[in-house]
C-alpha atoms as a PDB file:
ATOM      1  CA  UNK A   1       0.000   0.000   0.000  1.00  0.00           C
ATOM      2  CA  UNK A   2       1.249   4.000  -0.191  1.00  0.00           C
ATOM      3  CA  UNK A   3       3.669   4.550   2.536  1.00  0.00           C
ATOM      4  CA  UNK A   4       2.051   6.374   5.337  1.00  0.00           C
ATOM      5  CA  UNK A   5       3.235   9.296   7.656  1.00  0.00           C
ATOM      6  CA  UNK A   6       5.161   8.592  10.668  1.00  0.00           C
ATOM      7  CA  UNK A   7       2.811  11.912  12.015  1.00  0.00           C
ATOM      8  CA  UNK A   8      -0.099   9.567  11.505  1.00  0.00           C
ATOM      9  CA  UNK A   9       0.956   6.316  13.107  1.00  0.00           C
ATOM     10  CA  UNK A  10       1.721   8.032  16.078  1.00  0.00           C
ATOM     11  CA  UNK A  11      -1.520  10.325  16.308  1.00  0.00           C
ATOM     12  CA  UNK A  12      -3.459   7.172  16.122  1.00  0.00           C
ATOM     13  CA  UNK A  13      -1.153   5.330  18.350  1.00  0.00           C
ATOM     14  CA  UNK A  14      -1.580   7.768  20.893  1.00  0.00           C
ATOM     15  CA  UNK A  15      -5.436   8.262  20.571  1.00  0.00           C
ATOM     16  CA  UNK A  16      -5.584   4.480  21.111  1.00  0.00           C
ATOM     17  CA  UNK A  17      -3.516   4.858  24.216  1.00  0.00           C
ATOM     18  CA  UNK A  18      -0.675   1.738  23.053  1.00  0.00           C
ATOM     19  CA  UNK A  19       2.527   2.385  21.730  1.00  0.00           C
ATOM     20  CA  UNK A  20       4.088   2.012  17.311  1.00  0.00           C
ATOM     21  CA  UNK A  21       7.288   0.519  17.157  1.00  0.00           C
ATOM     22  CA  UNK A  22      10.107   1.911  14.794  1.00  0.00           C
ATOM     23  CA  UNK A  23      12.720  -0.492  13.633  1.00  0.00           C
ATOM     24  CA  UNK A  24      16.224   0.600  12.593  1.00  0.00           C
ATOM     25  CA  UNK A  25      17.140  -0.858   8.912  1.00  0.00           C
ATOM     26  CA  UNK A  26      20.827  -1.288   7.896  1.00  0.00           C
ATOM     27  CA  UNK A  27      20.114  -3.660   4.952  1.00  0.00           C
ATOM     28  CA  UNK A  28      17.300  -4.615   2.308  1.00  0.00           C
ATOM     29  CA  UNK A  29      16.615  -7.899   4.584  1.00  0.00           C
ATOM     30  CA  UNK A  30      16.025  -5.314   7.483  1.00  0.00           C
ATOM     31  CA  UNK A  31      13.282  -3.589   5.878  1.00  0.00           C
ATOM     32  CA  UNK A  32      12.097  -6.869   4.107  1.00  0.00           C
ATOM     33  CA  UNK A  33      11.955  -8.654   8.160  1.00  0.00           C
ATOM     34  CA  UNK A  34       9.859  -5.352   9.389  1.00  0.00           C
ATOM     35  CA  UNK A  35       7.357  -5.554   6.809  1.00  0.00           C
ATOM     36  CA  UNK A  36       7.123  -9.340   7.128  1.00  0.00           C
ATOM     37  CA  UNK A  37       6.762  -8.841  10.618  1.00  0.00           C
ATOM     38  CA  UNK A  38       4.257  -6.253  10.464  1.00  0.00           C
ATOM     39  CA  UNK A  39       2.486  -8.335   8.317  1.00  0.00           C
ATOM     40  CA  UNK A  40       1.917 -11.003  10.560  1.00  0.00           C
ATOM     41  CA  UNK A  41       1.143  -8.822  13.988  1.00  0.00           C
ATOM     42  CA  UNK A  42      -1.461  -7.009  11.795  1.00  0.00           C
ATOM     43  CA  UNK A  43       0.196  -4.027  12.999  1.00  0.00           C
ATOM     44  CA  UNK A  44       1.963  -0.893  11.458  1.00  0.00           C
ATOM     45  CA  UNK A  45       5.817   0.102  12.138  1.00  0.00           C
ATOM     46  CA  UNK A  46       8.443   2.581  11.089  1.00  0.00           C
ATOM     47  CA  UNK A  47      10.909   1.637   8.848  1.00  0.00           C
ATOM     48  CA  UNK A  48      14.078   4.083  10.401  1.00  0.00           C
ATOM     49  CA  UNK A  49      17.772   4.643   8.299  1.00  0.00           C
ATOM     50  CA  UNK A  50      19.934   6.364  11.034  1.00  0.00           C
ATOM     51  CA  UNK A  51      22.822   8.772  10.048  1.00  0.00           C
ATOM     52  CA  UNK A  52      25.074   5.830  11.112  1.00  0.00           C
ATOM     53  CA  UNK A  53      23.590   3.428   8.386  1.00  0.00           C
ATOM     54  CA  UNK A  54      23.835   6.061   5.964  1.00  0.00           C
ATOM     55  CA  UNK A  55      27.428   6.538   6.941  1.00  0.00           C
ATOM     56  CA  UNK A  56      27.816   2.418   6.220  1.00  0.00           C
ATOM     57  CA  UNK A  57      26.501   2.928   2.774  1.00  0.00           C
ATOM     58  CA  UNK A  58      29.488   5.312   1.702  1.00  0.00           C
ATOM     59  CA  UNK A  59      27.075   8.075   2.356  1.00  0.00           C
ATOM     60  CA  UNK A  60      24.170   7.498   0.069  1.00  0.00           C
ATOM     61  CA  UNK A  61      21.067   8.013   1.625  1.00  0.00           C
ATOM     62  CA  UNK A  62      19.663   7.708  -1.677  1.00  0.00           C
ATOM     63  CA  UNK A  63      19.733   4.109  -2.851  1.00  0.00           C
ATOM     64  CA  UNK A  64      18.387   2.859   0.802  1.00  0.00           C
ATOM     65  CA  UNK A  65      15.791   4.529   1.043  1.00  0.00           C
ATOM     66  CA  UNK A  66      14.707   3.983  -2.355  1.00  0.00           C
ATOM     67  CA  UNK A  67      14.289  -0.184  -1.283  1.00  0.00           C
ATOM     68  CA  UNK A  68      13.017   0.698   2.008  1.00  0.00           C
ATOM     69  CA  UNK A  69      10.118   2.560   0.382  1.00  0.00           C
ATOM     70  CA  UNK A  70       9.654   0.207  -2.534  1.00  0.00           C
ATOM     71  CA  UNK A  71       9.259  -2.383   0.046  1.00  0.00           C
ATOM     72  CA  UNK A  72       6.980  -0.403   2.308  1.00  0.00           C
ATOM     73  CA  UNK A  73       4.999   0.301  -0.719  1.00  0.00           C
ATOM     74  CA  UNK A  74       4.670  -3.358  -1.430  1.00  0.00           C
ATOM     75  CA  UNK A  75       3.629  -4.022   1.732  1.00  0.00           C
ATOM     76  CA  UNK A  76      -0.106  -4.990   3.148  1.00  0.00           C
ATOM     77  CA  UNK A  77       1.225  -3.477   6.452  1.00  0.00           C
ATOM     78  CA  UNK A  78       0.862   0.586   6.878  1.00  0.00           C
ATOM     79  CA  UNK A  79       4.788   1.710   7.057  1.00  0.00           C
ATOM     80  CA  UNK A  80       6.297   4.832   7.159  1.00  0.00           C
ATOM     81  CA  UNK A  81       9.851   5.842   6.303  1.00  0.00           C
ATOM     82  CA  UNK A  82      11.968   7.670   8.938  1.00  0.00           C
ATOM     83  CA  UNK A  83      15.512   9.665   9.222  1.00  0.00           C
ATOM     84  CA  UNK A  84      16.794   8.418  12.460  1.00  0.00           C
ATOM     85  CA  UNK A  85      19.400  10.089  14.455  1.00  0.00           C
ATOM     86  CA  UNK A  86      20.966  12.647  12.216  1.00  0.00           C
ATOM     87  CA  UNK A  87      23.437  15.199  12.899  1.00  0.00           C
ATOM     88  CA  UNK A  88      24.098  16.720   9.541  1.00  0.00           C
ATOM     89  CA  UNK A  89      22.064  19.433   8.522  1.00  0.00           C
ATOM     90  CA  UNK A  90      23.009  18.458   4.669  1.00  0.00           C
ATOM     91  CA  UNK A  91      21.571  14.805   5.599  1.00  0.00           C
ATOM     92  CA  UNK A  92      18.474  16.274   6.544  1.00  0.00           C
ATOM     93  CA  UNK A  93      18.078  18.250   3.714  1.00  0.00           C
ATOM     94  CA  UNK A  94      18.701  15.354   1.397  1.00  0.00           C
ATOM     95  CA  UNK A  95      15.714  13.472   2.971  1.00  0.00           C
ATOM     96  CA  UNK A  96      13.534  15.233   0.857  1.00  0.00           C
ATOM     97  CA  UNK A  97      11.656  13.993  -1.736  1.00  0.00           C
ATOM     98  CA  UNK A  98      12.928  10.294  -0.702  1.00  0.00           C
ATOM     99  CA  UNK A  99      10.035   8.924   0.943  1.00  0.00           C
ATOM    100  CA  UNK A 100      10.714  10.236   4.446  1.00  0.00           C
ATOM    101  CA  UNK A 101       7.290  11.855   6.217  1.00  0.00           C
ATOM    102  CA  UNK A 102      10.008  12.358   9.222  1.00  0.00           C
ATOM    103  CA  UNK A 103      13.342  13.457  10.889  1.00  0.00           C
ATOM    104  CA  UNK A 104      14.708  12.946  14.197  1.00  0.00           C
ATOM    105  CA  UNK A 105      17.008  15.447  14.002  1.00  0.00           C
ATOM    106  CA  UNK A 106      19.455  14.718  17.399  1.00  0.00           C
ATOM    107  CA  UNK A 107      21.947  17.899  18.875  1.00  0.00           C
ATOM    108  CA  UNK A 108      21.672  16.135  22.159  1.00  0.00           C
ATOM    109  CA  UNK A 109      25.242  16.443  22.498  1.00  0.00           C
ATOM    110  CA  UNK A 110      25.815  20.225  22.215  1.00  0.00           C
ATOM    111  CA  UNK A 111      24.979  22.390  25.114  1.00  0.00           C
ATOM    112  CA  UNK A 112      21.022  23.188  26.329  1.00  0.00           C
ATOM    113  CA  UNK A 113      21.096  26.657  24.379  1.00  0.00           C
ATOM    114  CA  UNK A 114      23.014  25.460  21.079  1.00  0.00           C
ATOM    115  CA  UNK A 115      20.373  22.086  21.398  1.00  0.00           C
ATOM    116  CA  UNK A 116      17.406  25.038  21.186  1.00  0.00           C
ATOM    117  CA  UNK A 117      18.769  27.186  18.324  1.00  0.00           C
ATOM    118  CA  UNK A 118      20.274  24.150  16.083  1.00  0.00           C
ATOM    119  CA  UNK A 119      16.961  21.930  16.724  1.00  0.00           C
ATOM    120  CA  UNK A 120      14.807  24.795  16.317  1.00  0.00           C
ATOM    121  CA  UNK A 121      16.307  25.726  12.899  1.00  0.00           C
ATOM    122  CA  UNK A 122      15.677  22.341  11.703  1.00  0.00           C
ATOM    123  CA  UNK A 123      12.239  22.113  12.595  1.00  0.00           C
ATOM    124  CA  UNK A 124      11.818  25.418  10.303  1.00  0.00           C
ATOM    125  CA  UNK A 125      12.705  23.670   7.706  1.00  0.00           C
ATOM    126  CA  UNK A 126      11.295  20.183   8.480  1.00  0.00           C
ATOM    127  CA  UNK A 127       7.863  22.028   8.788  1.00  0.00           C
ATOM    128  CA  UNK A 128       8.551  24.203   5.418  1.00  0.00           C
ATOM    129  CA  UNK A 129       8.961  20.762   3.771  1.00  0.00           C
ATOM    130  CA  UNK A 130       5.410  18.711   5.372  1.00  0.00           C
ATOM    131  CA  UNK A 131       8.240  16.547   7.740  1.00  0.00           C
ATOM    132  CA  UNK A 132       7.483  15.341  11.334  1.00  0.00           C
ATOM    133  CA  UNK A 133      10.221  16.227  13.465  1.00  0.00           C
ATOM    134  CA  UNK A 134      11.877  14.477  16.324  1.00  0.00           C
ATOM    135  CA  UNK A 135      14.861  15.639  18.745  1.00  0.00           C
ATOM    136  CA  UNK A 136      16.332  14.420  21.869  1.00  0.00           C
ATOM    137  CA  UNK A 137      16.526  16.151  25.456  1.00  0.00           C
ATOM    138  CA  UNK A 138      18.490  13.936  27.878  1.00  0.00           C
ATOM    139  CA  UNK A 139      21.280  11.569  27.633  1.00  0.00           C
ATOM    140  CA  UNK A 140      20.407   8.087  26.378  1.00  0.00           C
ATOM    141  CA  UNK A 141      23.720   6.439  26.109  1.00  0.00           C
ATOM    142  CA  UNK A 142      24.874   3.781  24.311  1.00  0.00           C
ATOM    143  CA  UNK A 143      24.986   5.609  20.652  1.00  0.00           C
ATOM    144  CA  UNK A 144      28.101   4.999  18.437  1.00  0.00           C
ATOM    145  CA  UNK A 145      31.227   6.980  19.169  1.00  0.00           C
ATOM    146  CA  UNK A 146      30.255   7.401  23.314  1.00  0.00           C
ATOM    147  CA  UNK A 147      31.602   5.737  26.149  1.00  0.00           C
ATOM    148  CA  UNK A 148      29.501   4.041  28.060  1.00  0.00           C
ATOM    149  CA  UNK A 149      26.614   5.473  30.141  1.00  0.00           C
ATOM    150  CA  UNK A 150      24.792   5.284  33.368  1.00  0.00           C
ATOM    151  CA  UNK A 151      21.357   5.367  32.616  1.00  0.00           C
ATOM    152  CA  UNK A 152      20.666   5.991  36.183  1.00  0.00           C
ATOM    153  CA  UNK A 153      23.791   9.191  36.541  1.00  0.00           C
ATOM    154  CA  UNK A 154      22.480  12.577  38.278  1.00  0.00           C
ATOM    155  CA  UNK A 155      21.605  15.080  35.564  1.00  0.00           C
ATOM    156  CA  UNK A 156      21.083  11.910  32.372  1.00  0.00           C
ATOM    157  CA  UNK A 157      17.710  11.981  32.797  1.00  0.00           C
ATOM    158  CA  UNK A 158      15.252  14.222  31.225  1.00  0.00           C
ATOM    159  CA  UNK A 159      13.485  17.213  33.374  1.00  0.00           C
ATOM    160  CA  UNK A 160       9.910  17.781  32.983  1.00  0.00           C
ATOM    161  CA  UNK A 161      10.310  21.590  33.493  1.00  0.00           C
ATOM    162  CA  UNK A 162      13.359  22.144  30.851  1.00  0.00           C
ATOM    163  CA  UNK A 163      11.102  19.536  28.244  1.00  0.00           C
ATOM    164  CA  UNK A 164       8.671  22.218  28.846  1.00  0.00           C
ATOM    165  CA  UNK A 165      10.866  25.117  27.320  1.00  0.00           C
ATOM    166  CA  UNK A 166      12.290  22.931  25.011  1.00  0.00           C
ATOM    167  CA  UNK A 167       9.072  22.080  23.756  1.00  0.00           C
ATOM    168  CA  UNK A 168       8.230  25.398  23.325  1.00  0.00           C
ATOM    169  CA  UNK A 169      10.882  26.811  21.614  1.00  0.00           C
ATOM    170  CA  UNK A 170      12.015  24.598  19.517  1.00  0.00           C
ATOM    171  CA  UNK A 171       8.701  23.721  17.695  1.00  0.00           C
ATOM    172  CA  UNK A 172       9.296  19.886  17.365  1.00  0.00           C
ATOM    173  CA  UNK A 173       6.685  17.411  17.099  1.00  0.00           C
ATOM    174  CA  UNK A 174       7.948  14.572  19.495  1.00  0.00           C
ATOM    175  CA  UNK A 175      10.454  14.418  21.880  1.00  0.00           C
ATOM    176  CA  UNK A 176      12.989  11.443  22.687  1.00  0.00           C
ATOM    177  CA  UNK A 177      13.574  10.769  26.334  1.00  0.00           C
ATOM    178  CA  UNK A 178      16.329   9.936  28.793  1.00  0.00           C
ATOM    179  CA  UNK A 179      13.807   8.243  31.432  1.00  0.00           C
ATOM    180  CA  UNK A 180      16.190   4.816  32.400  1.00  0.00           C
ATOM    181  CA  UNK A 181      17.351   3.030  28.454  1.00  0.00           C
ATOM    182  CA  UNK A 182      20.478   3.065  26.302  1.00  0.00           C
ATOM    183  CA  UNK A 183      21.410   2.227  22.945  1.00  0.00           C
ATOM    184  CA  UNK A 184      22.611  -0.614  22.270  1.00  0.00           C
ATOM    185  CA  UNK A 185      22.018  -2.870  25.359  1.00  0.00           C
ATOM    186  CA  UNK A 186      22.084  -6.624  23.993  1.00  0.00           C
ATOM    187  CA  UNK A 187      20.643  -7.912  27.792  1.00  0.00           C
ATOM    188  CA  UNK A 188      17.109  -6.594  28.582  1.00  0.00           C
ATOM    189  CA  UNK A 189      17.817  -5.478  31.691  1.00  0.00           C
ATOM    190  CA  UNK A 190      16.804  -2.052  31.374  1.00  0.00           C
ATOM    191  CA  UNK A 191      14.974  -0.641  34.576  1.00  0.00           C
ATOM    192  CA  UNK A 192      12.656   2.520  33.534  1.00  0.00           C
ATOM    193  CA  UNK A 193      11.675   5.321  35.673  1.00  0.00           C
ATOM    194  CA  UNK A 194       7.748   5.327  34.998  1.00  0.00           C
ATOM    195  CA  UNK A 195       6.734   8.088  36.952  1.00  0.00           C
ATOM    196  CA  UNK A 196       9.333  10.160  35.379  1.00  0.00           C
ATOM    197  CA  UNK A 197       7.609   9.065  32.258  1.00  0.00           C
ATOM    198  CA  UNK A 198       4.587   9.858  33.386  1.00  0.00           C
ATOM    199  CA  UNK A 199       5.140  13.330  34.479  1.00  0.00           C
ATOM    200  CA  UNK A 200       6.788  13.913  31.179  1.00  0.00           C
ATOM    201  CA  UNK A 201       3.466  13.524  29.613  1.00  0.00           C
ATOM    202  CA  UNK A 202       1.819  15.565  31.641  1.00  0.00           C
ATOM    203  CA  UNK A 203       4.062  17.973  31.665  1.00  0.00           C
ATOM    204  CA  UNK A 204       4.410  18.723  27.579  1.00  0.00           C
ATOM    205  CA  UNK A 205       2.069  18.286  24.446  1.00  0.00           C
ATOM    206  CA  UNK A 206       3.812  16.437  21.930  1.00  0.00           C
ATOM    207  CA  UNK A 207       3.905  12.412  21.736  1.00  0.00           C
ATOM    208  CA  UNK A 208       7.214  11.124  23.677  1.00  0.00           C
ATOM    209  CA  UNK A 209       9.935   8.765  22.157  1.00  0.00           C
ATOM    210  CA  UNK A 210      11.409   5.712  23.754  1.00  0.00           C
ATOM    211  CA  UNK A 211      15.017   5.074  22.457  1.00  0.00           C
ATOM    212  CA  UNK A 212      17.212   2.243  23.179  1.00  0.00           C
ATOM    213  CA  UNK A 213      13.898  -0.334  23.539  1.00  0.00           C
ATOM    214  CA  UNK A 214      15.555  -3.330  22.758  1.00  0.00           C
ATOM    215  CA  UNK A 215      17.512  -3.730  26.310  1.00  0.00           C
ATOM    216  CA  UNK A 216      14.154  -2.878  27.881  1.00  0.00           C
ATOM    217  CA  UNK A 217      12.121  -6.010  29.100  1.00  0.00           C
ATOM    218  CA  UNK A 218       8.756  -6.601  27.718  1.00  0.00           C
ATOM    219  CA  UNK A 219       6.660  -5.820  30.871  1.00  0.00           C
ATOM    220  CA  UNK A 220       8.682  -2.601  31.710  1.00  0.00           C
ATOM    221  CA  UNK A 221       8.051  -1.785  28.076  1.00  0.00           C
ATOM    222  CA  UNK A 222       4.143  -2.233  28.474  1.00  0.00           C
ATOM    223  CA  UNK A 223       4.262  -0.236  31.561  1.00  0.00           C
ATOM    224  CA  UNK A 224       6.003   2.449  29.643  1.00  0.00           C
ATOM    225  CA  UNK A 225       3.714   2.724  27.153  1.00  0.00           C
ATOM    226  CA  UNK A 226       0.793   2.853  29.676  1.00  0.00           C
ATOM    227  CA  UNK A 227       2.609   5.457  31.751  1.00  0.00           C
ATOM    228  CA  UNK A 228       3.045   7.666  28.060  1.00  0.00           C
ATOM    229  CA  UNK A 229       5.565   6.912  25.938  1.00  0.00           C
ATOM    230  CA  UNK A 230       4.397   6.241  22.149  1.00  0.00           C
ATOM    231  CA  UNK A 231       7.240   5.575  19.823  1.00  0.00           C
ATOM    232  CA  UNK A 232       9.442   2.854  20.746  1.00  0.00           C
ATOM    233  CA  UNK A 233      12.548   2.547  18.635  1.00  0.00           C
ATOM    234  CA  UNK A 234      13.955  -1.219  18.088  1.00  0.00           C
ATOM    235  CA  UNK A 235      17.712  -1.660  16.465  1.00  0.00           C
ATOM    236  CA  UNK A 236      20.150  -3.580  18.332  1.00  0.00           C
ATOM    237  CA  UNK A 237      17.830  -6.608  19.036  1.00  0.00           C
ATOM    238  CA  UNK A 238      17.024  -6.847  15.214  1.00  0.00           C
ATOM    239  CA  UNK A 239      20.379  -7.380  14.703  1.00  0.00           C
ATOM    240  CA  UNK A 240      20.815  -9.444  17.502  1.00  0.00           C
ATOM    241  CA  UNK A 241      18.592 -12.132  16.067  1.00  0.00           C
ATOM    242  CA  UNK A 242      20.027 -11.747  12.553  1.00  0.00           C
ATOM    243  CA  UNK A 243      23.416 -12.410  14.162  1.00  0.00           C
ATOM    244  CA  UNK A 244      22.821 -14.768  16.512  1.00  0.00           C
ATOM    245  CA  UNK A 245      20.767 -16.874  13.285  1.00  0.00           C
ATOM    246  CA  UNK A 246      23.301 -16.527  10.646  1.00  0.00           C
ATOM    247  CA  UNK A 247      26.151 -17.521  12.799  1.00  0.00           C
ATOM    248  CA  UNK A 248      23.954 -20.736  13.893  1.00  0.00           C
ATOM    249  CA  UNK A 249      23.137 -21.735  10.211  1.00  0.00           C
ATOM    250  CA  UNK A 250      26.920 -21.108   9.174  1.00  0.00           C
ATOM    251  CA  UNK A 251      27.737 -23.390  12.169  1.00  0.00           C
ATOM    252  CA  UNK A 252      25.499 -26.489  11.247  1.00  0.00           C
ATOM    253  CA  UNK A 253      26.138 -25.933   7.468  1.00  0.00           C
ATOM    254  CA  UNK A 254      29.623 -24.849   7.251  1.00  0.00           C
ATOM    255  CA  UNK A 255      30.423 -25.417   3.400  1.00  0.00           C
ATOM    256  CA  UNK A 256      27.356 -23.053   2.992  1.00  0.00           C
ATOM    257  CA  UNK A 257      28.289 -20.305   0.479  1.00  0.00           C
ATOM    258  CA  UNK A 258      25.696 -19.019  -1.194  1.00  0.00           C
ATOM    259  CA  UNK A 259      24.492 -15.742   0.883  1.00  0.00           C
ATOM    260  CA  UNK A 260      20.694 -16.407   0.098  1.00  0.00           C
ATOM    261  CA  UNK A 261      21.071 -19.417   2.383  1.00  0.00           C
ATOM    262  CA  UNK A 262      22.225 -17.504   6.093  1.00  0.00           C
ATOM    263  CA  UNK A 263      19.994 -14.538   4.475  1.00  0.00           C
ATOM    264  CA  UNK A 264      17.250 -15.871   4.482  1.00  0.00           C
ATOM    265  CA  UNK A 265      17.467 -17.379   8.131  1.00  0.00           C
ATOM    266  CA  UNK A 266      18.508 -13.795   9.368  1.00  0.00           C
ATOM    267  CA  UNK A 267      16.099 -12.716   7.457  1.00  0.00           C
ATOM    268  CA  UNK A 268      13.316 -14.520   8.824  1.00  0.00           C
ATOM    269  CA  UNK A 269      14.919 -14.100  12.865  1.00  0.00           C
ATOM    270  CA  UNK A 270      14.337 -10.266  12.418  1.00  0.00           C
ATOM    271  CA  UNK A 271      11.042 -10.583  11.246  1.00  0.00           C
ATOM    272  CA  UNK A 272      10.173 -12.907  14.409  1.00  0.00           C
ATOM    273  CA  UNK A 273      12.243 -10.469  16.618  1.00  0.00           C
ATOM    274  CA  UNK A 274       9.170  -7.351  14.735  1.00  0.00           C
ATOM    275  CA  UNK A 275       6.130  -8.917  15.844  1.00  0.00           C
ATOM    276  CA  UNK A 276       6.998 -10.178  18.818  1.00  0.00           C
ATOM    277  CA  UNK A 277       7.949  -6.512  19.448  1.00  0.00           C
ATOM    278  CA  UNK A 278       4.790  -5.478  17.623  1.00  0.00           C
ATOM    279  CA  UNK A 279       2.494  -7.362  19.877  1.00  0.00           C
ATOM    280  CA  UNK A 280       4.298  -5.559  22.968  1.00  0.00           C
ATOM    281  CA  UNK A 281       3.806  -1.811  22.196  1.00  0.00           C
ATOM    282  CA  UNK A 282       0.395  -2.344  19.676  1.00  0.00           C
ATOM    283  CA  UNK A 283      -2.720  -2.220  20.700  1.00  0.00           C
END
């Protein structure tokens, strides 16, 4: 079917009080596992391409994107095509026209003020161009490049009052919090702070984002999406599965060497890894 707006998914998510899951893709057998997956949890997702993928495609956003949204369109499942994580302002520009209804657009590393003007300038032109805009406020830890850290430190975790302002002046249409999750946990052993989340939603308008999902258990997951949060972005434990089912295939079948065969077995672990996700966060 047309590719849907990420805007959409998560108005309706919302109004239904449950959660839509976003799923990072790296490869074609990513976005071919989320739309399988979707498929089968009668459920829709968001099909996300971080900077970092980008980056592992020599830079093209171009040629990803375009097989993400070809398989989106061929999908029964409603998908919508995301920009996850970027930095560049050029990236963001380039997202145009591509397929993308969205942005998270992430200067949670500079300082509170620079965070404001930079994020604020690229919801101006997000908004010029019909895009959905997401930023960060917080530390989540665990992205590429960063040392490790403490979910739980003094001053990681997001303040109602400064989401507030942030809100406010920046303009942006979600926000991503730092209530207790990191990137790239491959344990679920995350422990969220729910009435942090909760007061977070009381406190500001726009939908909040759950990064760093897949080291969250499933129960703690369900609570957070009962206490407010909405989006709930999925990477590492995609490729956990796809790992941990290519290396067991290559194992049992070592004179394997046609790539369809592990492929397809990766392939087929993400998709698993989607629904179960699916059936989680979704109504």
């Amino acid at each position: 079917m047309p590719l849907t707006t990420t805007g959409e998914l998560v108005a309706a998510a919302r109004a239904g009080g449950h959660g839509v899951a976003a799923f990072n893709v790296i490869t074609l057998e990513h976005a071919e596992a989320v739309a399988a997956g979707a498929e089968a949890a009668g459920a829709p997702a968001v099909l996300q391409v971080s900077e970092n993928a980008v980056r592992f495609h020599g830079g093209r956003l171009a040629p990803l994107a375009a097989a993400a949204a070809a398989v989106a369109r061929a999908s029964s499942a409603q998908l919508s095509l995301h920009l996850d994580h970027v930095v560049s302002a050029d990236l963001l520009r380039s997202a145009h026209g591509l397929g993308f209804s969205s942005v998270m657009f992430d200067a949670s590393k500079q300082s509170y003020a620079d965070n404001v003007k930079t994020t604020a300038e690229a919801v101006r032109w997000a908004h010029e161009h019909a895009m959905w805009i997401e930023a960060e406020l917080g530390k989540v830890g665990g992205k590429e490049g960063e040392a490790p850290l403490d979910a739980h430190a003094p001053g990681v975790r997001t303040d109602p009052a400064e989401a507030v302002a942030y809100v406010t002046d920046t303009g942006v249409d979600a926000l991503a919090v730092a209530v207790g999750s990191s990137h790239a946990m491959t344990e679920r052993t995350a422990a969220l702070d729910h009435d942090l989340i909760a007061r977070l939603r009381a406190a500001i308008a726009v939908p909040l984002v759950l990064h760093g999902s897949s080291g969250v258990p499933d129960g703690e997951l369900r609570r957070a999406v009962a206490a407010g949060m909405v989006k709930i972005n999925v990477g590492t434990a995609l490729n956990t599965a796809f790992t941990a089912a290519v290396r067991g295939h290559l194992d049992a079948h070592p004179d394997v060497v046609d790539p369809r065969k592990y492929l397809a077995v990766g392939r087929d672990a993400m998709a698993g890894t989607v629904r179960r996700f699916l059936g989680v966060v979704g109504g």
